[in-house]
N, C-alpha and C. Protein backbone atom coordinates (compact mmCIF):
# COMPACT_ATOMS: atom_id res chain seq x y z
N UNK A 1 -14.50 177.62 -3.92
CA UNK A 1 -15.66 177.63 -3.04
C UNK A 1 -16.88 178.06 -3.83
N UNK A 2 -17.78 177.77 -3.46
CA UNK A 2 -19.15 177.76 -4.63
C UNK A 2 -20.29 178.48 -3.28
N UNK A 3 -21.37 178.11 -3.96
CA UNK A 3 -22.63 178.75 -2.97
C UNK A 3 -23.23 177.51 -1.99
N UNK A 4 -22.98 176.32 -2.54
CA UNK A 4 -23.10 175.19 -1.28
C UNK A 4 -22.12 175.32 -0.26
N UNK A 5 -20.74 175.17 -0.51
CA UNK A 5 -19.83 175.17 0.22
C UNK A 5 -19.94 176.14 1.01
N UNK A 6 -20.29 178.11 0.74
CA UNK A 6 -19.66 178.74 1.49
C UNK A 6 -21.53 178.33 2.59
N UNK A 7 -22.48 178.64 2.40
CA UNK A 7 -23.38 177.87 3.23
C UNK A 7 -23.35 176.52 3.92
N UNK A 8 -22.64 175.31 3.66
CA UNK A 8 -22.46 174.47 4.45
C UNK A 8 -21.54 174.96 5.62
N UNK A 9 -20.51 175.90 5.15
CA UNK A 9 -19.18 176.30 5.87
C UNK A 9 -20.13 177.17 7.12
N UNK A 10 -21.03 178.22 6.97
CA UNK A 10 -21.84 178.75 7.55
C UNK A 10 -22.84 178.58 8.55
N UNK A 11 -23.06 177.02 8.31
CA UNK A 11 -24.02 176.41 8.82
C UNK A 11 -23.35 175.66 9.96
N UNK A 12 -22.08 175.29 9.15
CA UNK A 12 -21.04 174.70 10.70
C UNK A 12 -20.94 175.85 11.66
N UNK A 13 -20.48 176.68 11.45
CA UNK A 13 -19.88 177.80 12.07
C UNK A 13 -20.90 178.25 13.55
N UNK A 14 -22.34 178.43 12.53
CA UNK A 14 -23.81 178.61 13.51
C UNK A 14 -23.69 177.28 14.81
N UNK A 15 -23.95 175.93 13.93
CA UNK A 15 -23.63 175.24 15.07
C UNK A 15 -22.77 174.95 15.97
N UNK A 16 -21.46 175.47 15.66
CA UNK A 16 -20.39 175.07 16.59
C UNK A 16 -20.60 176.47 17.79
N UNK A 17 -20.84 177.38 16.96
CA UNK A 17 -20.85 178.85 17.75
C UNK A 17 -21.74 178.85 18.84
N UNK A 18 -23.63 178.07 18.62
CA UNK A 18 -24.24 177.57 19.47
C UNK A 18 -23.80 176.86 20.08
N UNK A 19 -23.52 176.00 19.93
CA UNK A 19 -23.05 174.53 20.94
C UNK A 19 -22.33 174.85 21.88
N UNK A 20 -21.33 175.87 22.07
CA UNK A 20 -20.27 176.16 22.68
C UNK A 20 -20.85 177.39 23.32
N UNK A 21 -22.00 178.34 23.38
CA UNK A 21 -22.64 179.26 24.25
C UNK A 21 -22.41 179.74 25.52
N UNK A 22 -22.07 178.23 26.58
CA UNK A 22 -21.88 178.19 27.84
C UNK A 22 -20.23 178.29 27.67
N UNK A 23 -19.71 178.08 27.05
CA UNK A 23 -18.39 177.81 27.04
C UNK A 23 -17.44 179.57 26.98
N UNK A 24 -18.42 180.10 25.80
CA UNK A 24 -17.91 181.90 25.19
C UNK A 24 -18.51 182.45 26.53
N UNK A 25 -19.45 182.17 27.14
CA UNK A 25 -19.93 183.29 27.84
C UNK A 25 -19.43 183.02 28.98
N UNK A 26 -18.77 181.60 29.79
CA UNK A 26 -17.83 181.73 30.97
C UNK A 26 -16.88 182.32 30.59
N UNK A 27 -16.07 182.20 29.41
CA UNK A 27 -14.68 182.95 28.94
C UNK A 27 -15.35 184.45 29.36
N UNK A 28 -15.82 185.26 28.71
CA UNK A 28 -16.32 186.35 28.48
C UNK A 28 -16.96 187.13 30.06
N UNK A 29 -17.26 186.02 30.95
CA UNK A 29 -18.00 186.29 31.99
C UNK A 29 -16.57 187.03 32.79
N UNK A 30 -14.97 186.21 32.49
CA UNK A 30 -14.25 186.74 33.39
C UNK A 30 -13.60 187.53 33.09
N UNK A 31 -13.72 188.54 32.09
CA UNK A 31 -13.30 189.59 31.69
C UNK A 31 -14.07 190.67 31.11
N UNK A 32 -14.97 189.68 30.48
CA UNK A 32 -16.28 191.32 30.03
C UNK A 32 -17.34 190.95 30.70
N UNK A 33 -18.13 191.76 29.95
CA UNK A 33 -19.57 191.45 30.27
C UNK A 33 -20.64 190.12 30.38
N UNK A 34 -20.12 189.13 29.99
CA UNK A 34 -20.51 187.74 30.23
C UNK A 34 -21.53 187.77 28.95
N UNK A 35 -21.47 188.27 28.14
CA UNK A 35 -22.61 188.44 27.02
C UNK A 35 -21.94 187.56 25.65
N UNK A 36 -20.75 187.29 25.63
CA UNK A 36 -20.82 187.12 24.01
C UNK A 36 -20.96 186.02 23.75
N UNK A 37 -21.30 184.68 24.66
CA UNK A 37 -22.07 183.59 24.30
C UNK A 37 -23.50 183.78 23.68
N UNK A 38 -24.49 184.38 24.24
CA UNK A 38 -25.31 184.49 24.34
C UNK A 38 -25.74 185.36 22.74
N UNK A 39 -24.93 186.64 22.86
CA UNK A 39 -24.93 187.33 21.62
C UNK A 39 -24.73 186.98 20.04
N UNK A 40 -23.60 186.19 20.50
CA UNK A 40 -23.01 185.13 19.49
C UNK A 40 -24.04 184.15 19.37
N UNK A 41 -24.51 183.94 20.06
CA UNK A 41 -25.89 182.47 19.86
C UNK A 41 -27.08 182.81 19.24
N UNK A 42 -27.77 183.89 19.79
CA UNK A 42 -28.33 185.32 18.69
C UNK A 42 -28.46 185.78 17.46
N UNK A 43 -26.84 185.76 17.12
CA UNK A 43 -26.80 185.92 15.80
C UNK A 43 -26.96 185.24 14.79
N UNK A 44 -25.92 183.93 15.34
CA UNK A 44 -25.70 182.32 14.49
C UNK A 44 -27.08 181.72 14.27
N UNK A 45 -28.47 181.71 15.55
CA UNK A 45 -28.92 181.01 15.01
C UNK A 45 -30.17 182.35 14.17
N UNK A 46 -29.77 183.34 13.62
CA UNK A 46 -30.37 184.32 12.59
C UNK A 46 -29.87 183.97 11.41
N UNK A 47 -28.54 183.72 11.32
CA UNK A 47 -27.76 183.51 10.53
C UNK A 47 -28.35 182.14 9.85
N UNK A 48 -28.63 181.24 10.42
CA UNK A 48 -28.68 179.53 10.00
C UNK A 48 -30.50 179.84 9.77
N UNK A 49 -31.32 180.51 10.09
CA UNK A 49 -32.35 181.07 9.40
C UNK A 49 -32.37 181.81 8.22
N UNK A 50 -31.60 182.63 7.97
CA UNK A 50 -30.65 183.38 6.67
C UNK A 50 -30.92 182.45 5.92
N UNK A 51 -30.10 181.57 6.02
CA UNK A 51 -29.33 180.59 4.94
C UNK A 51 -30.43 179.60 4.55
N UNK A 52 -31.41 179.56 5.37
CA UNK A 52 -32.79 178.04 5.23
C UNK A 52 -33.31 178.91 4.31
N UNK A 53 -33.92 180.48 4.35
CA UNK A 53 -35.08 180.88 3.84
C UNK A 53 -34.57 181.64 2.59
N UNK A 54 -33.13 181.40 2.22
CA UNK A 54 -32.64 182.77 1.53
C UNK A 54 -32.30 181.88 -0.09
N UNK A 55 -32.19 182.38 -1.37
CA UNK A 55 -31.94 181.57 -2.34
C UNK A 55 -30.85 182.39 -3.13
N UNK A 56 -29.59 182.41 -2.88
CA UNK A 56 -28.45 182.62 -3.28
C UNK A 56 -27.82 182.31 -4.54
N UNK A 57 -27.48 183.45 -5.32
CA UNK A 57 -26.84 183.28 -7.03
C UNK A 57 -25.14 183.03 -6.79
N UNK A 58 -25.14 183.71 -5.96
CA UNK A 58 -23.57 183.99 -6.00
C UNK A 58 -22.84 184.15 -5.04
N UNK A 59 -21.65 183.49 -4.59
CA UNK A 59 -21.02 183.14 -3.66
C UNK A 59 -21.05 184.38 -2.61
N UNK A 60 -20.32 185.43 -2.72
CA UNK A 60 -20.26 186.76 -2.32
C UNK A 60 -21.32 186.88 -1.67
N UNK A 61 -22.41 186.89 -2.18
CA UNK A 61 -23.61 187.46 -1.95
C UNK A 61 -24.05 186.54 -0.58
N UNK A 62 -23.35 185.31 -0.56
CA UNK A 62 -23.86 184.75 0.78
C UNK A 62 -23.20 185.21 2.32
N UNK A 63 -22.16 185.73 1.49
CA UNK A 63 -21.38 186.14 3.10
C UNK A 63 -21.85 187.80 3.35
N UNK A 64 -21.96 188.26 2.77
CA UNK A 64 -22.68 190.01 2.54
C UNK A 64 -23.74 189.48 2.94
N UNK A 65 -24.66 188.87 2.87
CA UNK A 65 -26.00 188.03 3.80
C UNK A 65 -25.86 188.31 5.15
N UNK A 66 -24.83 187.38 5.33
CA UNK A 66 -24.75 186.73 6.34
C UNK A 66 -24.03 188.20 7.37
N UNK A 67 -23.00 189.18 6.97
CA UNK A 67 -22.90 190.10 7.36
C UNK A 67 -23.57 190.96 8.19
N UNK A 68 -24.63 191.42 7.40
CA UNK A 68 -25.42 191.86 7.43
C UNK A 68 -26.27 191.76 8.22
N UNK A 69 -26.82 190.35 8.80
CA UNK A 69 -27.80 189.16 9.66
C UNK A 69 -27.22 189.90 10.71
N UNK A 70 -25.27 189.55 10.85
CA UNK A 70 -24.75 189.66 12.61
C UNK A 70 -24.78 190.90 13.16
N UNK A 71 -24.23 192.20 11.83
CA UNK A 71 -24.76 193.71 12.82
C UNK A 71 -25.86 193.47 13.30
N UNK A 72 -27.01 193.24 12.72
CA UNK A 72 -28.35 193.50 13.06
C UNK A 72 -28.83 192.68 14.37
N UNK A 73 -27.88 191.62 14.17
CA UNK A 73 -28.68 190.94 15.65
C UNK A 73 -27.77 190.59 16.30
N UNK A 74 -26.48 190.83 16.28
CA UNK A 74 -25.67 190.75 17.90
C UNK A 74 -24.80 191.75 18.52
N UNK A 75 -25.23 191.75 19.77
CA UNK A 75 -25.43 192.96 20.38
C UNK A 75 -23.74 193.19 20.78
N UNK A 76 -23.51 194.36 21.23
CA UNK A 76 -21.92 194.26 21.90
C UNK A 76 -21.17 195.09 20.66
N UNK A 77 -19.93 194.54 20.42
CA UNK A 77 -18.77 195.30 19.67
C UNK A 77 -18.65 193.80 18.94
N UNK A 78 -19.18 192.70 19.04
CA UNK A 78 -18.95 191.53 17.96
C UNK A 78 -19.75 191.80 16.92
N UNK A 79 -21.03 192.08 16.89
CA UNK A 79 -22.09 192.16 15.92
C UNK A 79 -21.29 193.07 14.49
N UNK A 80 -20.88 194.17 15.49
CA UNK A 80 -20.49 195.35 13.96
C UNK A 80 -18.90 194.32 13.72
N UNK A 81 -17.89 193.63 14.53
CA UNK A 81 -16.47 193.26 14.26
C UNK A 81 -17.10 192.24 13.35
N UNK A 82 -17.67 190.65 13.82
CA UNK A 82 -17.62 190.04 12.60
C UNK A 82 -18.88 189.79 11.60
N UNK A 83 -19.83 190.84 11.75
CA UNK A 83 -20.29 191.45 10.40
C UNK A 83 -19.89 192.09 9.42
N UNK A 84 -19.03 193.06 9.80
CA UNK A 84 -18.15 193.42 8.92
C UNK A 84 -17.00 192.75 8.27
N UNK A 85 -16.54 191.58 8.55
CA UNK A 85 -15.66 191.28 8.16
C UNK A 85 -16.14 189.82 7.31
N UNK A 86 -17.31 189.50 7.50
CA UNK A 86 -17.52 188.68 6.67
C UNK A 86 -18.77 189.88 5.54
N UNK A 87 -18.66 190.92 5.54
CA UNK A 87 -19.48 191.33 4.08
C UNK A 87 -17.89 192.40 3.60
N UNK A 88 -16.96 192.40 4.12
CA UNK A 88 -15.73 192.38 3.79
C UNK A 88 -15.61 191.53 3.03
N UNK A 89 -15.43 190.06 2.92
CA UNK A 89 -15.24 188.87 2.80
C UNK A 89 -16.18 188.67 1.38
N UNK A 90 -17.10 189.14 1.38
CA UNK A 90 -17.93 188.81 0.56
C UNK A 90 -17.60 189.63 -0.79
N UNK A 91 -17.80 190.94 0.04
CA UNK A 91 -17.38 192.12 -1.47
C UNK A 91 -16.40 191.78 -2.28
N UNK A 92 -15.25 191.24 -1.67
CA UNK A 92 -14.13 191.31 -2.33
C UNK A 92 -13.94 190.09 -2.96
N UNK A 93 -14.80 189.24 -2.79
CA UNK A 93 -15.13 187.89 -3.52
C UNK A 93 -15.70 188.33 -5.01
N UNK A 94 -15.30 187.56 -5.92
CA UNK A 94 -15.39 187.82 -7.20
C UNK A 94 -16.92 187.57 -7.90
N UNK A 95 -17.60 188.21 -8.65
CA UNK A 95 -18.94 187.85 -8.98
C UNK A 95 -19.44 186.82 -9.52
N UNK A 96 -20.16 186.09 -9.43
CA UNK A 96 -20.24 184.53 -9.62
C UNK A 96 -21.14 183.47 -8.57
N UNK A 97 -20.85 182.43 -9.21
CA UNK A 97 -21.57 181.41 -8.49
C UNK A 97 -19.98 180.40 -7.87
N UNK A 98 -18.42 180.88 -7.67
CA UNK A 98 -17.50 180.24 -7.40
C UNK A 98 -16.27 181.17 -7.06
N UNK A 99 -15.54 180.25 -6.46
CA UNK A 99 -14.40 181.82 -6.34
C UNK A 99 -13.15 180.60 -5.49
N UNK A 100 -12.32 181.12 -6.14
CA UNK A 100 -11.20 180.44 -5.95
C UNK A 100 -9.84 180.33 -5.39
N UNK A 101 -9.13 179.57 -4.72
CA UNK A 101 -8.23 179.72 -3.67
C UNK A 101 -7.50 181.23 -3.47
N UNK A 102 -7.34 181.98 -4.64
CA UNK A 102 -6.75 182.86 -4.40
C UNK A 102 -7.46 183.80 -4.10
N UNK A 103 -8.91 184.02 -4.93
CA UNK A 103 -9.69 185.36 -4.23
C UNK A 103 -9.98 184.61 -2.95
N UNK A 104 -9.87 183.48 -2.12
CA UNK A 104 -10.37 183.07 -0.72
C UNK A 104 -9.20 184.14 0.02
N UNK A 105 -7.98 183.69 -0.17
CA UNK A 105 -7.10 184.58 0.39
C UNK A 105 -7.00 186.01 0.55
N UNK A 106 -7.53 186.57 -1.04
CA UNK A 106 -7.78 187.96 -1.18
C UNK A 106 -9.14 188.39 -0.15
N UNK A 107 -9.49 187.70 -0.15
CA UNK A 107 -11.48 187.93 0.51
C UNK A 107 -10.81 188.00 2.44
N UNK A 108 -9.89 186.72 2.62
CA UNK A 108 -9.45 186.53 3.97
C UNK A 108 -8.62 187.97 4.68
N UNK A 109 -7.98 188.75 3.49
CA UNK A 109 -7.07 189.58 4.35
C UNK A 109 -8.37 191.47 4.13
N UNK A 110 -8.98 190.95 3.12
CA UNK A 110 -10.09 192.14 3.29
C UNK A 110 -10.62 192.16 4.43
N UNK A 111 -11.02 190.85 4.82
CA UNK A 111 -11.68 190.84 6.04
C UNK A 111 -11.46 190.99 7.45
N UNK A 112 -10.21 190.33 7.29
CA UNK A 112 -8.98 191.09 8.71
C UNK A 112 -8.72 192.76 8.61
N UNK A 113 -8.51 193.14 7.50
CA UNK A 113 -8.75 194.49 7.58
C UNK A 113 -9.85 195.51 7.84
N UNK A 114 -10.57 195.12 7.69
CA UNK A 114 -12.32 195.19 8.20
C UNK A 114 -11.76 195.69 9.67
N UNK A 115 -12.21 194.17 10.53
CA UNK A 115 -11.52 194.32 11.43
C UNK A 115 -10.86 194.94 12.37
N UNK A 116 -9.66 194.87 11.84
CA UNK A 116 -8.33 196.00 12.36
C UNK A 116 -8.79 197.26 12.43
N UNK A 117 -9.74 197.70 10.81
CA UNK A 117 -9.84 199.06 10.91
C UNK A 117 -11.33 199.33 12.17
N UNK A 118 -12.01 198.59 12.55
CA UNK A 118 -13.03 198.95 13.14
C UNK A 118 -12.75 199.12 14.35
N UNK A 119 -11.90 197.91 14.84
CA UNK A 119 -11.96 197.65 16.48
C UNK A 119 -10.49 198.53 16.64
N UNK A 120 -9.36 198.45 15.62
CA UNK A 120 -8.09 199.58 16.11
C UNK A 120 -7.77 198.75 16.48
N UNK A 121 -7.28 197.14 16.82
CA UNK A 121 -7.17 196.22 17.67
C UNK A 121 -5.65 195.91 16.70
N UNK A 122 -4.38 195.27 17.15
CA UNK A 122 -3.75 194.93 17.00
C UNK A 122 -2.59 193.57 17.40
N UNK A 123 -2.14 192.81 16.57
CA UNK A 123 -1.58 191.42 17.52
C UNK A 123 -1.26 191.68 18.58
N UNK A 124 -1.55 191.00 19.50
CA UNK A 124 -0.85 191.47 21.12
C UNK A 124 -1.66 191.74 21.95
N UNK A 125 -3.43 192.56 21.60
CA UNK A 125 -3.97 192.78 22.19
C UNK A 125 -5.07 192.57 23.24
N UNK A 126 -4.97 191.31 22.66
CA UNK A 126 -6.14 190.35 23.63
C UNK A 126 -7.29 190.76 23.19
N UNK A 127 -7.16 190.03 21.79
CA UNK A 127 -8.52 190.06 20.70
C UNK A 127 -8.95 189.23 19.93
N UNK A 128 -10.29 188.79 19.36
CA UNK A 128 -10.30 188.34 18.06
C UNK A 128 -9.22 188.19 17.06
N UNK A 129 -8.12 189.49 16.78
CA UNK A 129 -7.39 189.62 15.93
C UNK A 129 -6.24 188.80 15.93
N UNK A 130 -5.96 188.55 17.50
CA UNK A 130 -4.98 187.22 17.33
C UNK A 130 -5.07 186.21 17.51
N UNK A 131 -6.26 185.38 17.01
CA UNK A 131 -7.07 184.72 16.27
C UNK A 131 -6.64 184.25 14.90
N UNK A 132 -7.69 185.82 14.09
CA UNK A 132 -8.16 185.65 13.10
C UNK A 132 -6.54 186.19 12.48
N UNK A 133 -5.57 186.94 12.56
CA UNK A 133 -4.72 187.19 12.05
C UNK A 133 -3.39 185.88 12.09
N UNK A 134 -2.92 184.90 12.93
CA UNK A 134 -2.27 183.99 12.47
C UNK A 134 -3.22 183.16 11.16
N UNK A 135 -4.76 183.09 11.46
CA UNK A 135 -5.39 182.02 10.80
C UNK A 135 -5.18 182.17 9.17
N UNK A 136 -5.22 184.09 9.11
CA UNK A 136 -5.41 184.61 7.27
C UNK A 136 -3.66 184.13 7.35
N UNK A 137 -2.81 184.56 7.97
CA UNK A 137 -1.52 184.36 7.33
C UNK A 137 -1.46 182.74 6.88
N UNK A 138 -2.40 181.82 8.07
CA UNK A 138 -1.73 180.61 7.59
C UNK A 138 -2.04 179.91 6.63
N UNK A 139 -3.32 180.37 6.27
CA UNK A 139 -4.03 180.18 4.89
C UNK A 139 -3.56 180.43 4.17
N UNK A 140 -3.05 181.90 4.06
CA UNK A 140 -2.46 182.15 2.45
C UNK A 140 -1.05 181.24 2.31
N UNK A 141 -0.10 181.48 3.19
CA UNK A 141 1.07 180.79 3.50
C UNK A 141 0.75 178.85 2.39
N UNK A 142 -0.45 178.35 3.24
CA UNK A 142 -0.92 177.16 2.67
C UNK A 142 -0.65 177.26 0.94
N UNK A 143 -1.47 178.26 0.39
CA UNK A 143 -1.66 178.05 -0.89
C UNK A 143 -1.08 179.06 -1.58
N UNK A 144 -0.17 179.33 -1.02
CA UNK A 144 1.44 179.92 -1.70
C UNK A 144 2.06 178.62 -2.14
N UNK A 145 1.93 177.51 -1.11
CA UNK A 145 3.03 176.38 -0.90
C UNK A 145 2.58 175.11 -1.99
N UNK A 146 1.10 175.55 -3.08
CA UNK A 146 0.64 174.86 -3.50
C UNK A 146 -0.73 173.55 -2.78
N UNK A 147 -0.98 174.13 -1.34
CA UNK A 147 -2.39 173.53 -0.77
C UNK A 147 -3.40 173.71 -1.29
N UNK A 148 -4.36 172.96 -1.22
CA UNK A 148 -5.57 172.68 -1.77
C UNK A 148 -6.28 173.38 -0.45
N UNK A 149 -7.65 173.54 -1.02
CA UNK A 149 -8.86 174.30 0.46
C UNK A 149 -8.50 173.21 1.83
N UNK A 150 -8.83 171.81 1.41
CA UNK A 150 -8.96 171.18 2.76
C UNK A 150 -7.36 171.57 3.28
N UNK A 151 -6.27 171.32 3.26
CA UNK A 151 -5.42 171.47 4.09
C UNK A 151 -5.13 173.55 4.51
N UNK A 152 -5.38 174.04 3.19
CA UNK A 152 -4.91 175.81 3.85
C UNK A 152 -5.93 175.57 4.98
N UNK A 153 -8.10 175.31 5.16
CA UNK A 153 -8.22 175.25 5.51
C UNK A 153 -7.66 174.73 7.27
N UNK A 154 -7.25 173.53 7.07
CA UNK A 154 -6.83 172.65 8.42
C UNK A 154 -5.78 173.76 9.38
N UNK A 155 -4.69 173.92 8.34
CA UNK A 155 -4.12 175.12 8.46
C UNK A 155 -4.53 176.17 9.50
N UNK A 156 -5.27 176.87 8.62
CA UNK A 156 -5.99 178.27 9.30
C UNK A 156 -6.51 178.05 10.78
N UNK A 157 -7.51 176.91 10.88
CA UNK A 157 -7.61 176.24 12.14
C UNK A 157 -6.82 176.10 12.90
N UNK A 158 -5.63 175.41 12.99
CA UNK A 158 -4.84 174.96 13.75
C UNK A 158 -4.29 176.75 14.07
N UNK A 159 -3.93 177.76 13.38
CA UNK A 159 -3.14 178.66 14.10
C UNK A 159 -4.41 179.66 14.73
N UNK A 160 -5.93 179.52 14.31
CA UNK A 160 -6.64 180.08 15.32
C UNK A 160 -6.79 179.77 16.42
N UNK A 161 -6.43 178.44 16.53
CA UNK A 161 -6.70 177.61 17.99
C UNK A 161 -5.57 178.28 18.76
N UNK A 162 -4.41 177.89 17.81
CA UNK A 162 -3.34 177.90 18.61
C UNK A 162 -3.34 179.82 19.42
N UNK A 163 -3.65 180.66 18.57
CA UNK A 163 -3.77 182.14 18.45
C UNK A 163 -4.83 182.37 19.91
N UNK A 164 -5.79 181.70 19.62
CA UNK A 164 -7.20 181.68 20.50
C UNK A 164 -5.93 181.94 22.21
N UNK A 165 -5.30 180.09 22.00
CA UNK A 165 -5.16 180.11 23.45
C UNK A 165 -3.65 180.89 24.22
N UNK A 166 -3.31 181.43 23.11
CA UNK A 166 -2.13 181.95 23.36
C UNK A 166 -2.81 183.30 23.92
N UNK A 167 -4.02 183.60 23.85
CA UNK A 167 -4.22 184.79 24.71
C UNK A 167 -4.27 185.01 26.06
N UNK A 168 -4.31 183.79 26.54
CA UNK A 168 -4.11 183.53 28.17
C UNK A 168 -3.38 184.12 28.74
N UNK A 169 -2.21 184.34 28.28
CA UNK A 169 -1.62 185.15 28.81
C UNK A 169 -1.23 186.38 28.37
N UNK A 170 -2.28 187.11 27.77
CA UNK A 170 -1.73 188.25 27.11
C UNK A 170 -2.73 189.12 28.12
N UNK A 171 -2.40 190.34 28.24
CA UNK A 171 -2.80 191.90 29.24
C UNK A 171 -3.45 192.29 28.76
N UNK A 172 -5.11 192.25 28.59
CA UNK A 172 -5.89 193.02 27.46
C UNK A 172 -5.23 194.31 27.40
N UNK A 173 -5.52 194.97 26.28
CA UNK A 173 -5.36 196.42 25.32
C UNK A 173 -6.39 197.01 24.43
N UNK A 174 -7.35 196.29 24.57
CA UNK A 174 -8.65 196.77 23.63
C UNK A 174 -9.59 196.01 24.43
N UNK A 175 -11.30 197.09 24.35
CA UNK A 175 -12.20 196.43 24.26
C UNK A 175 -12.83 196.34 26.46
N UNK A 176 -13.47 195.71 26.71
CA UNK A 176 -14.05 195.52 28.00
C UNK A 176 -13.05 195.35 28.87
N UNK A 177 -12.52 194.14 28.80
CA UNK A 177 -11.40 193.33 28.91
C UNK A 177 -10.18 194.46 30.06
N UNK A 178 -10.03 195.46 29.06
CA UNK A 178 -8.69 195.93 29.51
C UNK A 178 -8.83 197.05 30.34
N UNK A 179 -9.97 197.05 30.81
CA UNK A 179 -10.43 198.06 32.39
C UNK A 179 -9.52 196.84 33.32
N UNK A 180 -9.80 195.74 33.44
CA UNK A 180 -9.28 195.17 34.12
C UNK A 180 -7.68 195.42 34.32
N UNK A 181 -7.32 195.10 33.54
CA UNK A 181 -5.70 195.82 33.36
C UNK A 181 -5.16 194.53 33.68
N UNK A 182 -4.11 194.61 34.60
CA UNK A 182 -2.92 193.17 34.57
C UNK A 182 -3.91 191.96 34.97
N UNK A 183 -5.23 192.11 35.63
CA UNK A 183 -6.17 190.95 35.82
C UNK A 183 -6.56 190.43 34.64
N UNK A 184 -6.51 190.70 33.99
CA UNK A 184 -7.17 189.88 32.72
C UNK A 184 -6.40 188.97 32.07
N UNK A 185 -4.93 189.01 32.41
CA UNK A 185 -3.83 187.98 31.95
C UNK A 185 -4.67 186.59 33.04
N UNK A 186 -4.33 185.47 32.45
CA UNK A 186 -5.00 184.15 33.11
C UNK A 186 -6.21 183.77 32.25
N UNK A 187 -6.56 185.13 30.80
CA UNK A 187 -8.27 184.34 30.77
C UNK A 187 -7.98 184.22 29.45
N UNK A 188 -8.24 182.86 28.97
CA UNK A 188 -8.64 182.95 27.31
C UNK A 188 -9.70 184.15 26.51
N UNK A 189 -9.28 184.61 25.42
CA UNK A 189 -10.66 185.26 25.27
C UNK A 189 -11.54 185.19 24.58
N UNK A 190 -12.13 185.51 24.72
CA UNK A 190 -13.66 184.89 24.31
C UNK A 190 -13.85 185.11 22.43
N UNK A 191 -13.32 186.04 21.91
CA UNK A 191 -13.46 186.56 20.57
C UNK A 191 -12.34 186.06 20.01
N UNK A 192 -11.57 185.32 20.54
CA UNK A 192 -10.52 184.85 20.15
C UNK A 192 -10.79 183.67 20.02
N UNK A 193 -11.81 183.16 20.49
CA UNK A 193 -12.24 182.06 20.76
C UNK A 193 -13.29 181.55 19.80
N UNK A 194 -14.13 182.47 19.64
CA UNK A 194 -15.40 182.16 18.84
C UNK A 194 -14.76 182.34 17.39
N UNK A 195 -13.72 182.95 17.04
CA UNK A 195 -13.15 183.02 15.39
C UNK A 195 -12.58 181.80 15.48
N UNK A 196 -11.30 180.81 16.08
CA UNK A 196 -11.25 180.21 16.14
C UNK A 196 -12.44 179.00 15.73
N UNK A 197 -13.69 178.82 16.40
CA UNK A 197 -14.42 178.23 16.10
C UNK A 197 -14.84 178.17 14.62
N UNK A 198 -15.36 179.93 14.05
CA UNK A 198 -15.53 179.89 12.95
C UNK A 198 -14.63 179.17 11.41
N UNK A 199 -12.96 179.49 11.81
CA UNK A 199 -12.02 178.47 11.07
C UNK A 199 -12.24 176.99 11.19
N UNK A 200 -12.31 176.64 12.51
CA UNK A 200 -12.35 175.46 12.46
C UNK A 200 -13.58 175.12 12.00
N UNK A 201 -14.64 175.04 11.89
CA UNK A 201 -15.84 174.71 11.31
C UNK A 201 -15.72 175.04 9.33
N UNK A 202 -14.76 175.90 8.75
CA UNK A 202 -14.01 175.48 7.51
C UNK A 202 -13.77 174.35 7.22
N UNK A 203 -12.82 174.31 8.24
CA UNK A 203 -11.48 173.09 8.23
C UNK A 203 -12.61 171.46 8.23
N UNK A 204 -13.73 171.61 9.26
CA UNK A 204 -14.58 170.55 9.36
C UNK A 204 -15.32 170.28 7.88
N UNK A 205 -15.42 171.46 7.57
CA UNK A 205 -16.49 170.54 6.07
C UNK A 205 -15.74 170.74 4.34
N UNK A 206 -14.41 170.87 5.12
CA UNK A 206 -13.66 170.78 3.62
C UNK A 206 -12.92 169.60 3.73
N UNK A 207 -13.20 169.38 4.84
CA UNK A 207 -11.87 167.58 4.86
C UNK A 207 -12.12 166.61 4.28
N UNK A 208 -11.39 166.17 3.72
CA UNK A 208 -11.52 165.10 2.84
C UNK A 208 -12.07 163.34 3.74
């Protein structure tokens, strides 16, 4: 991955994250606060301003950017979760103008750890994390097996989606969500949802 790539990858992410606004914030409306469309829309399009006005040496340095952008401008418990985990993502990316399947993997599980350690959130909980945690396993899994970016990518996608909707029926345990208690089983969730997006918008501009 280079400094075009991880900015094109970025730029998907903004638009898919916009586009889908009405979509995060009905999810979100029936269990939290109805905000993380909106918040999420906030950030992404700060983020896709980031990236127009900003002139980048080194790969790292674009996601530590971009980090940085989402504390500052989205509001809630997403802003600090995936800001941190993409200047997670970044740090642990190697110095340079490139960085390669294996520091992607190394950069992927820094960043789930980010994460984990911020929100305390764990598989099961009706989070982002079971999401973003099948997606890092299925990535690395990919290019253990000898995959190239476009397929670990495709990969990672497919088990965020799959992760995303498998929360439907899970009992929140973290977060807004789990005031509700056994009501919240029935709702996709929303942070589970928007990482999802972010993989898949990978998976979109590495395909061959």
């Amino acid at each position: 991955m280079d400094v075009a790539l991880a900015t094109a990858w970025l730029r998907a992410a903004a638009g898919a994250v916009i586009a889908d606004t009405d979509e995060l914030t009905k999810l979100d409306a029936a269990i939290g606060d109805g905000d993380h469309g909106v918040n999420m829309r906030r950030g992404f399009t700060a983020v896709a301003a980031v990236l127009d006005d900003t002139a980048f040496t080194g790969v790292g340095e674009v996601f530590v950017k971009v980090g940085g952008t989402l504390i500052a401008k989205v509001g809630g418990a997403s802003g600090p979760l995936y800001g941190s985990a993409f200047r997670a993502f970044g740090k642990a990316l190697p110095p340079g103008e490139s960085a390669g399947l294996g520091d992607l993997v190394a950069a992927l599980r820094a960043a789930l750890e980010a994460v984990t350690r911020l929100g305390g959130a764990t598989p099961g909980d009706k989070t982002l994390v079971d999401a973003f945690g099948p997606a890092v396993t299925a990535f690395e899994e990919a290019v253990i097996g000898g995959a190239g970016l476009p397929e670990a990518a495709a990969g990672a996608a497919r088990a965020a989606g799959d992760g995303a909707r498998a929360t439907t029926a899970l009992t929140a345990r973290k977060g807004r969500a789990s005031y509700l208690g056994e009501r919240s089983a029935g709702h996709q969730d929303p942070g589970a949802t928007s990482t999802w997006l972010i993989f898949q918008a990978l998976a979109d501009v590495t395909a061959p």
